[in-house]
PDB file of N, CA and C in Angstrom:
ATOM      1  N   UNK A   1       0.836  -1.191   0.000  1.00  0.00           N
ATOM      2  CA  UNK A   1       0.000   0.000   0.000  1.00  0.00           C
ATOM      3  C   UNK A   1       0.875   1.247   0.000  1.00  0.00           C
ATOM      4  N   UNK A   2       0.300   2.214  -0.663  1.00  0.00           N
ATOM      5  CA  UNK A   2       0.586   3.354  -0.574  1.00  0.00           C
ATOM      6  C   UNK A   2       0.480   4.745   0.347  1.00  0.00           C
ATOM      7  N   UNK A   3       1.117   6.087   0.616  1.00  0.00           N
ATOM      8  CA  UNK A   3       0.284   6.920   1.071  1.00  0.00           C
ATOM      9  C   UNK A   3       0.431   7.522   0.070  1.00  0.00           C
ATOM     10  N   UNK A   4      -1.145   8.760   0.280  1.00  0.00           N
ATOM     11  CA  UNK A   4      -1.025  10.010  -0.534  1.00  0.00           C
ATOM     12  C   UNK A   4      -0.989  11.303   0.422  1.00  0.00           C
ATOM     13  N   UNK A   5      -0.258  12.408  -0.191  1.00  0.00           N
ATOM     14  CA  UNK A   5      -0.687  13.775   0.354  1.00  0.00           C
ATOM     15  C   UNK A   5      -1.259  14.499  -0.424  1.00  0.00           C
ATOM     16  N   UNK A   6      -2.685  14.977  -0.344  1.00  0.00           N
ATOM     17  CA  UNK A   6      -3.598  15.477  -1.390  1.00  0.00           C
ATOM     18  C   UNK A   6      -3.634  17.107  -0.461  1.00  0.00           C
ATOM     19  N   UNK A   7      -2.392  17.946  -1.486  1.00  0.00           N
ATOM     20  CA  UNK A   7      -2.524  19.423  -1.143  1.00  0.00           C
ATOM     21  C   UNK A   7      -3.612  20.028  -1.510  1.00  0.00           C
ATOM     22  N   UNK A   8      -4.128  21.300  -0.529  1.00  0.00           N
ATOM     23  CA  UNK A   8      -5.117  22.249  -1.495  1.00  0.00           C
ATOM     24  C   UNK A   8      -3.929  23.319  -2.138  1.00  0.00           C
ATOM     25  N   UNK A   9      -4.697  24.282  -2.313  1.00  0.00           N
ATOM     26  CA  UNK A   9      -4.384  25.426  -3.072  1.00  0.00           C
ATOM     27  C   UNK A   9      -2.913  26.338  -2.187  1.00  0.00           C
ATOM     28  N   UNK A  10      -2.284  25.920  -3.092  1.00  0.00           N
ATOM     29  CA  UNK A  10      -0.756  26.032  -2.377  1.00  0.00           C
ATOM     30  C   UNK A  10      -0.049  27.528  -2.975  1.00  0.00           C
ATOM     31  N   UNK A  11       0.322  28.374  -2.562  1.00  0.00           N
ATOM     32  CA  UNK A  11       0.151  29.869  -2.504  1.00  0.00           C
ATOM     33  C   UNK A  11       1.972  29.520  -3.062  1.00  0.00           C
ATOM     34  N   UNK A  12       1.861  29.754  -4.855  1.00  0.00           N
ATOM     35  CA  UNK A  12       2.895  30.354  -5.274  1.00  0.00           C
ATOM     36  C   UNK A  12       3.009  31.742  -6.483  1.00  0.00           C
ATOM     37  N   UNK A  13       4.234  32.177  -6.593  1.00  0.00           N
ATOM     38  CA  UNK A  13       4.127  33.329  -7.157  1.00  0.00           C
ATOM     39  C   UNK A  13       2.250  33.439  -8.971  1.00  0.00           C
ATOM     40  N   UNK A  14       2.663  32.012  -9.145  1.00  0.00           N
ATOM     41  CA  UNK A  14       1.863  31.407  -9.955  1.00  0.00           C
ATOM     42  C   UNK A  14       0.196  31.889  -9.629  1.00  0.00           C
ATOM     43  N   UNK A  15       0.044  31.775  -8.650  1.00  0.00           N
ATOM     44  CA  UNK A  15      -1.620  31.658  -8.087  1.00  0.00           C
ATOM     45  C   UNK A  15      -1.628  32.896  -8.350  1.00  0.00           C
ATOM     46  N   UNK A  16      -0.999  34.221  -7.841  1.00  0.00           N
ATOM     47  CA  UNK A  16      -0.992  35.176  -8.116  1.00  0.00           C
ATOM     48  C   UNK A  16      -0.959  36.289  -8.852  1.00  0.00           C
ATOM     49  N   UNK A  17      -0.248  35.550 -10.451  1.00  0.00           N
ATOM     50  CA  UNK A  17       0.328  35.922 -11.307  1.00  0.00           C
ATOM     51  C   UNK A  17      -1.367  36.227 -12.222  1.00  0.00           C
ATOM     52  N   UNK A  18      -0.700  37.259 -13.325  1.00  0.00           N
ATOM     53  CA  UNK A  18      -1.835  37.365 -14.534  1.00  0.00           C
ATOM     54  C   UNK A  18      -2.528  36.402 -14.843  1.00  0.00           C
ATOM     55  N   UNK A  19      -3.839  36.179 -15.060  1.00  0.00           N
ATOM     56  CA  UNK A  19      -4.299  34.771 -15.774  1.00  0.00           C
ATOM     57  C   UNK A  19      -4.666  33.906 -14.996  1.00  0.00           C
ATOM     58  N   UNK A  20      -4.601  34.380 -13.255  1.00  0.00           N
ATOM     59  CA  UNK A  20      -4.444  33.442 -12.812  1.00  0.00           C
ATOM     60  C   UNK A  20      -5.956  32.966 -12.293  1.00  0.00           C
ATOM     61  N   UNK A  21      -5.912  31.821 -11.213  1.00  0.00           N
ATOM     62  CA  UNK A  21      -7.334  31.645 -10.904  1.00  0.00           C
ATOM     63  C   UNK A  21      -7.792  32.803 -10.273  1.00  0.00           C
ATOM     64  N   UNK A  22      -7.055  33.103  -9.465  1.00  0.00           N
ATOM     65  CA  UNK A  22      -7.533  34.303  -8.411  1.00  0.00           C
ATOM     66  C   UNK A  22      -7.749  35.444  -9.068  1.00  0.00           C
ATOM     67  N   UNK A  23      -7.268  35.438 -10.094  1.00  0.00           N
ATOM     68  CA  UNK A  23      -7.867  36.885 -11.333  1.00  0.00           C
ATOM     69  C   UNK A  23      -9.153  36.415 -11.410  1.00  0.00           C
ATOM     70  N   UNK A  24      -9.418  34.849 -12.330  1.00  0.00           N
ATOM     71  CA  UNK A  24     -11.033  34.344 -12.193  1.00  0.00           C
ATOM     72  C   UNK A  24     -11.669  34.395 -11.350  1.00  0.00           C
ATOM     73  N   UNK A  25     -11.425  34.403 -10.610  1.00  0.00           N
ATOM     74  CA  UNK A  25     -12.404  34.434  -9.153  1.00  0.00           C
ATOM     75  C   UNK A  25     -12.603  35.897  -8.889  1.00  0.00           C
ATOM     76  N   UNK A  26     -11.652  36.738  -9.035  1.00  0.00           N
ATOM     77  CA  UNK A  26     -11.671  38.432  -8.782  1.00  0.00           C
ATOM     78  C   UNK A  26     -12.910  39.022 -10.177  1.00  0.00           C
ATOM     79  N   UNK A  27     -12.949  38.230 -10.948  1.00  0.00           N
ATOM     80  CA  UNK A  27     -14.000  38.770 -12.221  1.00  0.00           C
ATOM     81  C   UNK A  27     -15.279  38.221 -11.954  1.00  0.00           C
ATOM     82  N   UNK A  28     -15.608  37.026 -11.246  1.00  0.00           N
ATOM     83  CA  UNK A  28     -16.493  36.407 -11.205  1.00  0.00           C
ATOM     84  C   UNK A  28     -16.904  37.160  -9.873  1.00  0.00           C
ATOM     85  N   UNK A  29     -16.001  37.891  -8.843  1.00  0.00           N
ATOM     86  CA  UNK A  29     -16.586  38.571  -7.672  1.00  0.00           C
ATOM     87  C   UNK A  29     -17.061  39.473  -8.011  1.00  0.00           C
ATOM     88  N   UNK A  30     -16.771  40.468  -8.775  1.00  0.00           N
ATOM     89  CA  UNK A  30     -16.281  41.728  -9.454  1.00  0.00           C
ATOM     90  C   UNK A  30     -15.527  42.491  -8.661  1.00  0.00           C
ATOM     91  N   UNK A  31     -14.545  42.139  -8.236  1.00  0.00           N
ATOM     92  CA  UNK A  31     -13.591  42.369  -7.493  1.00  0.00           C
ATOM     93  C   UNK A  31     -11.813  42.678  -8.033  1.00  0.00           C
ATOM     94  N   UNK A  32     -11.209  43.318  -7.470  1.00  0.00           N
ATOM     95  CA  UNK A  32      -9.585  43.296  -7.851  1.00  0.00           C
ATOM     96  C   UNK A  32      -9.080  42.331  -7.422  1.00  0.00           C
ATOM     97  N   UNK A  33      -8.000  41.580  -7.961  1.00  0.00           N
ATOM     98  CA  UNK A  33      -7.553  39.848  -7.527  1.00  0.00           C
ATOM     99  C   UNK A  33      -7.062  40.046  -6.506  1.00  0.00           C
ATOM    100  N   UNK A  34      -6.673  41.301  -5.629  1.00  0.00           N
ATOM    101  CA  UNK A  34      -6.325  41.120  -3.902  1.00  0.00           C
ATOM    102  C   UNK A  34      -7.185  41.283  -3.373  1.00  0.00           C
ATOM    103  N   UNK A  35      -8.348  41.892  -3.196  1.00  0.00           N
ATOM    104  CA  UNK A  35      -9.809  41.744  -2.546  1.00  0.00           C
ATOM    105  C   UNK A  35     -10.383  40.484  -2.825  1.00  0.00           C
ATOM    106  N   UNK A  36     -10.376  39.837  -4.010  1.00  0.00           N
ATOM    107  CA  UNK A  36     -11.106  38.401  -4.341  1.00  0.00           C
ATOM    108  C   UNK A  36     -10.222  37.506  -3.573  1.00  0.00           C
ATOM    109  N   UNK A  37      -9.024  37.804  -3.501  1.00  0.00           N
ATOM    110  CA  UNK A  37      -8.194  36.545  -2.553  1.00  0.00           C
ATOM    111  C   UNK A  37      -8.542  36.620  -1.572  1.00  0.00           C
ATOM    112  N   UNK A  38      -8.309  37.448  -0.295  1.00  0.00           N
ATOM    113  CA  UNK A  38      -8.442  37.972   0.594  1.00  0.00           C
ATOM    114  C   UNK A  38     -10.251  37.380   1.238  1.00  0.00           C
ATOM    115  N   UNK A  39     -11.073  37.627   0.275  1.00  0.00           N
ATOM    116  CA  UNK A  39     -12.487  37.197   0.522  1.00  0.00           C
ATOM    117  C   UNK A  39     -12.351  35.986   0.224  1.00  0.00           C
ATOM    118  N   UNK A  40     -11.817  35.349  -0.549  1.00  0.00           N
ATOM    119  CA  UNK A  40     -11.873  34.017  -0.554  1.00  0.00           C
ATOM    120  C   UNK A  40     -11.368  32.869   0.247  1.00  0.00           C
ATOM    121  N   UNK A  41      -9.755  33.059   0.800  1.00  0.00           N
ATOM    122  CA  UNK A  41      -9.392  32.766   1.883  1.00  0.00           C
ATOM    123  C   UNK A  41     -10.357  32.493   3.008  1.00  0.00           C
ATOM    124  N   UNK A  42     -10.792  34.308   3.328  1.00  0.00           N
ATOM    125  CA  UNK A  42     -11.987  34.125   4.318  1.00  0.00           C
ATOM    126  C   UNK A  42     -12.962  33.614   4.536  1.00  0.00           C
ATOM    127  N   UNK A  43     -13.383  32.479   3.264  1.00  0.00           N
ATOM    128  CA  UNK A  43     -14.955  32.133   3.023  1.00  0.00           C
ATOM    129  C   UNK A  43     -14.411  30.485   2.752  1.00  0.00           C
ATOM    130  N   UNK A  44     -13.465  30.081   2.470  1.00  0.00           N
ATOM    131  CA  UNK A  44     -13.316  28.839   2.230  1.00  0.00           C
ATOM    132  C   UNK A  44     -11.965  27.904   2.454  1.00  0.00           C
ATOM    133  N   UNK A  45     -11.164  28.506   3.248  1.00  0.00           N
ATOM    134  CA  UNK A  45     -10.265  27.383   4.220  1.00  0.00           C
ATOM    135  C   UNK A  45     -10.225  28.367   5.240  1.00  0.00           C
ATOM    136  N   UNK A  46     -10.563  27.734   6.386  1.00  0.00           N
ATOM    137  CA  UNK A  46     -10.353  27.907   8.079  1.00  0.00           C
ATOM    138  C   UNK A  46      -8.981  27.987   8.046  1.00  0.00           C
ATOM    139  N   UNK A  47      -8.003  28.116   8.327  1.00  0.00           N
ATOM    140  CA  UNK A  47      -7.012  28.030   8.079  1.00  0.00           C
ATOM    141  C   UNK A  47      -6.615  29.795   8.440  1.00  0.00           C
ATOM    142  N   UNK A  48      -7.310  30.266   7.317  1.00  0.00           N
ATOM    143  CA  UNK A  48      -6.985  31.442   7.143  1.00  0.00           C
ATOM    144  C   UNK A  48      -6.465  31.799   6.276  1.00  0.00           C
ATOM    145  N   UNK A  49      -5.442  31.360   5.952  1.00  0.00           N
ATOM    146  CA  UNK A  49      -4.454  31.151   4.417  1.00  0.00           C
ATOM    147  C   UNK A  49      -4.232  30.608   3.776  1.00  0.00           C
ATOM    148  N   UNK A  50      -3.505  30.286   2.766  1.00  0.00           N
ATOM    149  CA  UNK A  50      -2.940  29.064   1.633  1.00  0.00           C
ATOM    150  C   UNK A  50      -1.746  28.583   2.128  1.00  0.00           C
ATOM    151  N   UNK A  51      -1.742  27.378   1.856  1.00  0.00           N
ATOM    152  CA  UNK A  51      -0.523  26.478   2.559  1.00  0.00           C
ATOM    153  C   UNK A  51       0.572  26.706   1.756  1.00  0.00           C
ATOM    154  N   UNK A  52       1.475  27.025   1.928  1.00  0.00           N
ATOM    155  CA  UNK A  52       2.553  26.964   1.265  1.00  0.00           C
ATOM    156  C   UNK A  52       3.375  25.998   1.148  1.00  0.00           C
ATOM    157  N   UNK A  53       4.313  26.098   0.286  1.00  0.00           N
ATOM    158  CA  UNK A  53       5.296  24.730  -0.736  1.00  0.00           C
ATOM    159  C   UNK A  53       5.466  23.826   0.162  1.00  0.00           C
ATOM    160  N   UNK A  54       6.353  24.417   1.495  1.00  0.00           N
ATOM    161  CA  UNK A  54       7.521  23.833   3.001  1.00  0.00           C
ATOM    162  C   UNK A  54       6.500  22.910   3.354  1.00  0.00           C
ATOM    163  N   UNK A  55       5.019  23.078   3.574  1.00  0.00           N
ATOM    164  CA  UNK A  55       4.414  22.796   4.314  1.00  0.00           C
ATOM    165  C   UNK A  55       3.355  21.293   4.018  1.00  0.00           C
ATOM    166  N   UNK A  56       3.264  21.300   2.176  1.00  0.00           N
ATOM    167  CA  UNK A  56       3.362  20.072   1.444  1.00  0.00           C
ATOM    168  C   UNK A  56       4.757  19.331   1.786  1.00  0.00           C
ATOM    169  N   UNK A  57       5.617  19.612   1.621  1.00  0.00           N
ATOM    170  CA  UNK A  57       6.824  18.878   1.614  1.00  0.00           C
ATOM    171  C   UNK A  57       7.351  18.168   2.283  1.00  0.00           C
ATOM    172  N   UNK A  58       6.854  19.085   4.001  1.00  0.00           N
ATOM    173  CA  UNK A  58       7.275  18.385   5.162  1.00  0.00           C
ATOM    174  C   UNK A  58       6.595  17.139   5.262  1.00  0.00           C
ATOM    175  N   UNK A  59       5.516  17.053   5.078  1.00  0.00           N
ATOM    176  CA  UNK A  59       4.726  15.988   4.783  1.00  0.00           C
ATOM    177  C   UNK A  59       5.283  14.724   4.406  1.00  0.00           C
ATOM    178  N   UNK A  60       5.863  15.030   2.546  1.00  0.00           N
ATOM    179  CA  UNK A  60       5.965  14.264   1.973  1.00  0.00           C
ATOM    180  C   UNK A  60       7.306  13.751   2.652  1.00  0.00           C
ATOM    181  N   UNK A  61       8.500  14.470   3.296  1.00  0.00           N
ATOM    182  CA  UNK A  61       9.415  14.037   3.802  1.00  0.00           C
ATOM    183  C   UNK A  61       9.067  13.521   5.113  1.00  0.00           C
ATOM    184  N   UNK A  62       8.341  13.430   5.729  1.00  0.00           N
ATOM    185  CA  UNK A  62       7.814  12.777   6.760  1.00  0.00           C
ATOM    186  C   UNK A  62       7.517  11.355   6.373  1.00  0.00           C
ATOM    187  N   UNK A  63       6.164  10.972   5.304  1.00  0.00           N
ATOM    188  CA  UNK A  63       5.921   9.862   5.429  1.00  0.00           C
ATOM    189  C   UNK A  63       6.872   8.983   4.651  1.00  0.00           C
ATOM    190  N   UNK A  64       8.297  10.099   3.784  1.00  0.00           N
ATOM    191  CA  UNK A  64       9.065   8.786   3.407  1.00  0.00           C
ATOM    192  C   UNK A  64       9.799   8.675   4.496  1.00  0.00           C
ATOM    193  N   UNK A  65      10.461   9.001   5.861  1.00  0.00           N
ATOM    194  CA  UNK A  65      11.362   8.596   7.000  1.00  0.00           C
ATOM    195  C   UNK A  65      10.737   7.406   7.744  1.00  0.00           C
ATOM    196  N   UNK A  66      11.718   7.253   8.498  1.00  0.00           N
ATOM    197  CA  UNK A  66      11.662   6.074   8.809  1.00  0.00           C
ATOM    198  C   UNK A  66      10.222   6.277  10.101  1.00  0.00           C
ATOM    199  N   UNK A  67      10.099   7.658  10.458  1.00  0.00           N
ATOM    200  CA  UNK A  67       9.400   7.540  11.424  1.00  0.00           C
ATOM    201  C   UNK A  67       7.597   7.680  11.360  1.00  0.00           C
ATOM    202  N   UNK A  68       7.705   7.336  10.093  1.00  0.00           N
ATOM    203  CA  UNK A  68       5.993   7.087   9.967  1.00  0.00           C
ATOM    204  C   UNK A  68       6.039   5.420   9.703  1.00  0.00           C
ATOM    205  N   UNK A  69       7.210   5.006   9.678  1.00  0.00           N
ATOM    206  CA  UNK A  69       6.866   3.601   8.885  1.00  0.00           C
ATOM    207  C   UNK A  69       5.685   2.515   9.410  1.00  0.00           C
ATOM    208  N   UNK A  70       4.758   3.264  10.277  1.00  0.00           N
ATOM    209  CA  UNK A  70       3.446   2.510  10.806  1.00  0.00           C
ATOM    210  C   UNK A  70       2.980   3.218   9.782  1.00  0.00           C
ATOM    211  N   UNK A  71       2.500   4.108   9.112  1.00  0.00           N
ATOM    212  CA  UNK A  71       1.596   4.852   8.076  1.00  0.00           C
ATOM    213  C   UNK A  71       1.847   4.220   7.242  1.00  0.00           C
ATOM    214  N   UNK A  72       0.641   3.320   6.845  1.00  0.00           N
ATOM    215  CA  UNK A  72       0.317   2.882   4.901  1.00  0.00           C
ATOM    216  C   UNK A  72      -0.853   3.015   5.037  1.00  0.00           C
ATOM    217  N   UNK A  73      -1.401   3.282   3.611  1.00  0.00           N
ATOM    218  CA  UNK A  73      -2.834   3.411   3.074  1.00  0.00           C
ATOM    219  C   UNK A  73      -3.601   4.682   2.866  1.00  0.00           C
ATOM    220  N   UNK A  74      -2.781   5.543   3.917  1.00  0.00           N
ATOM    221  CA  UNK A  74      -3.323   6.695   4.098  1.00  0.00           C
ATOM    222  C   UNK A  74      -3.380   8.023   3.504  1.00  0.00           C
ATOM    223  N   UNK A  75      -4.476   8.985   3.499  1.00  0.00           N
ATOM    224  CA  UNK A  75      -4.211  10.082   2.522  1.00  0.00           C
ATOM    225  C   UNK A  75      -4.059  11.619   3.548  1.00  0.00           C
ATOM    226  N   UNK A  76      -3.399  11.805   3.446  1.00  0.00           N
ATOM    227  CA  UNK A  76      -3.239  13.198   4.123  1.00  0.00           C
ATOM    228  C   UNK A  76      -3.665  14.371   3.481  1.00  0.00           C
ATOM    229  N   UNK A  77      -4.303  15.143   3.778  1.00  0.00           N
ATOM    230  CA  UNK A  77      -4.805  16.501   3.287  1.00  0.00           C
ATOM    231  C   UNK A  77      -4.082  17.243   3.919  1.00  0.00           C
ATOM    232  N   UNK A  78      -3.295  18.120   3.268  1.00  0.00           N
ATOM    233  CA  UNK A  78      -2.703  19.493   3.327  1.00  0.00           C
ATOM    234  C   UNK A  78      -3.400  20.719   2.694  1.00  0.00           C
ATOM    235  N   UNK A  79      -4.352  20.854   3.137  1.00  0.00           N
ATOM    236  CA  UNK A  79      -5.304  21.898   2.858  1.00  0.00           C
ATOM    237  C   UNK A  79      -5.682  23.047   3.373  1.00  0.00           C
ATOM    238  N   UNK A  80      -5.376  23.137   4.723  1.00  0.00           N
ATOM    239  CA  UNK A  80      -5.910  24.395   5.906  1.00  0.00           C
ATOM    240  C   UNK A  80      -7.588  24.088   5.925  1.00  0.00           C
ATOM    241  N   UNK A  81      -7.568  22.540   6.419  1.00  0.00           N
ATOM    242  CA  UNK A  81      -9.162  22.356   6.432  1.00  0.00           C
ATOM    243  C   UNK A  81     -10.342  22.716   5.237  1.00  0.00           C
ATOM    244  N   UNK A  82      -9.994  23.489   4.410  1.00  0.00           N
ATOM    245  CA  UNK A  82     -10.703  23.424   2.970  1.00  0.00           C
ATOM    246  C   UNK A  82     -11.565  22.301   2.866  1.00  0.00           C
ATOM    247  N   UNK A  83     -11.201  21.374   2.267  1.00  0.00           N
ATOM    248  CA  UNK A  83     -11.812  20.326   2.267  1.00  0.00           C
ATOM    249  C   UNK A  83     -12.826  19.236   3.274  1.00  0.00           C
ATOM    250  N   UNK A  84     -12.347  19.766   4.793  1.00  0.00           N
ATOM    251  CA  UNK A  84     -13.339  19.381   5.785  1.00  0.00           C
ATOM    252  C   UNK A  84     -14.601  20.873   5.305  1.00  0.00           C
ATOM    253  N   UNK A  85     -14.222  21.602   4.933  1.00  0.00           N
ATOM    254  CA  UNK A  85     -15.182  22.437   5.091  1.00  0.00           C
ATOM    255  C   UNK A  85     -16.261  22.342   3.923  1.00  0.00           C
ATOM    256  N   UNK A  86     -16.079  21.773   3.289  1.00  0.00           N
ATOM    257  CA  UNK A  86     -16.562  21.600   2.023  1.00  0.00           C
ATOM    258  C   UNK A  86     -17.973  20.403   2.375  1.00  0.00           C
ATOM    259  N   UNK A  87     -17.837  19.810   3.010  1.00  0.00           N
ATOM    260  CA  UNK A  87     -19.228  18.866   3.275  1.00  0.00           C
ATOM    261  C   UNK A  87     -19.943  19.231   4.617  1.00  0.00           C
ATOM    262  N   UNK A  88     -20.980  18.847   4.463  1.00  0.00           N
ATOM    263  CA  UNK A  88     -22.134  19.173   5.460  1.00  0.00           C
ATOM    264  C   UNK A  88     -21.578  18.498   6.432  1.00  0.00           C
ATOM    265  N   UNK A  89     -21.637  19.169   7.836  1.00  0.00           N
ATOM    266  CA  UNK A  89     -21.533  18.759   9.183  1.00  0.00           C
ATOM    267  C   UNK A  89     -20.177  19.174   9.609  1.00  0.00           C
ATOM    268  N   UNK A  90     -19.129  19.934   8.477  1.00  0.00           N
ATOM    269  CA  UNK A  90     -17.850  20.808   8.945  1.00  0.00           C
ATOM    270  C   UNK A  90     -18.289  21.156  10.074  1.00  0.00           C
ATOM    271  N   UNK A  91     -17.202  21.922  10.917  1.00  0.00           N
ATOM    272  CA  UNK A  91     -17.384  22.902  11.453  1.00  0.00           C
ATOM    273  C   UNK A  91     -17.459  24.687  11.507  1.00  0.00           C
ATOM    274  N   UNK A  92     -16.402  24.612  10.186  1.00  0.00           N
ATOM    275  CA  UNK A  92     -16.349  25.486   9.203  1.00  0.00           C
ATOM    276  C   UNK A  92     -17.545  25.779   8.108  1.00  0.00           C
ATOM    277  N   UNK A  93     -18.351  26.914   8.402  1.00  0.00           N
ATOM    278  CA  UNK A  93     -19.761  27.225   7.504  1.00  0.00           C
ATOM    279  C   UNK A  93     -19.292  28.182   6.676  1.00  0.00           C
ATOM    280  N   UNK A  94     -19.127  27.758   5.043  1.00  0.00           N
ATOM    281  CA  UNK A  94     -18.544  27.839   4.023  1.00  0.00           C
ATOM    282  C   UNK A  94     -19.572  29.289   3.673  1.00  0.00           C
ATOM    283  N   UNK A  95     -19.409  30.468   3.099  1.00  0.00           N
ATOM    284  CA  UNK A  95     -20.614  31.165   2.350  1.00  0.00           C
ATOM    285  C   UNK A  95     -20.115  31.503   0.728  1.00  0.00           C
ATOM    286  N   UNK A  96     -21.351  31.679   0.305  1.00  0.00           N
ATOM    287  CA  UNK A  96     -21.172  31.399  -1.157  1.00  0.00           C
ATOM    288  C   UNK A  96     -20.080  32.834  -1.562  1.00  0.00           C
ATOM    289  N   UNK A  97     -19.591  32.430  -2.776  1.00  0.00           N
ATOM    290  CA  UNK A  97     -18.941  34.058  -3.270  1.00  0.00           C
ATOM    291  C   UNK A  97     -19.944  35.092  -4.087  1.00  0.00           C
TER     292      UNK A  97
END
């Protein structure tokens, strides 16, 4: 068996850049892409922020050491709770954009 680490939306110069989603999301708000981030953050990972690169990684260097070697099968979310928040009975109450 395997593990997985299933990141969310991982905050690089990229996300930010022209073209980017957060531009889509800033047009679809009608918003400027730092107000649409900023609201979006706020409305859909608890967290507060976007996870950054280190913070996937540590992960992945974790479950290859020797000291997870009880971990198989398993999927880890690196998300900032996003994804718990996303189904009914979160604790996190998602509002629409």
């Amino acid at each position: 068996l395997v593990n997985s680490v299933c990141p969310g939306l991982v905050w690089t110069e990229r996300l930010g850049a022209q073209g980017s989603i957060m531009e889509d999301i800033g047009k679809l708000m009608g918003l400027p892409k730092e107000e649409a981030t900023e609201k979006y953050v706020a409305q859909h990972i608890p967290l507060g922020r976007f996870i950054q690169p280190m913070e996937v990684s540590d992960v992945v260097v974790f479950l290859a050491s020797g000291r997870a070697s009880g971990i198989t099968g398993a999927t880890i979310s690196v998300d900032g709770g996003a994804g718990r928040a996303m189904w009914p009975g979160g604790k996190f109450i998602r509002k629409e954009i």
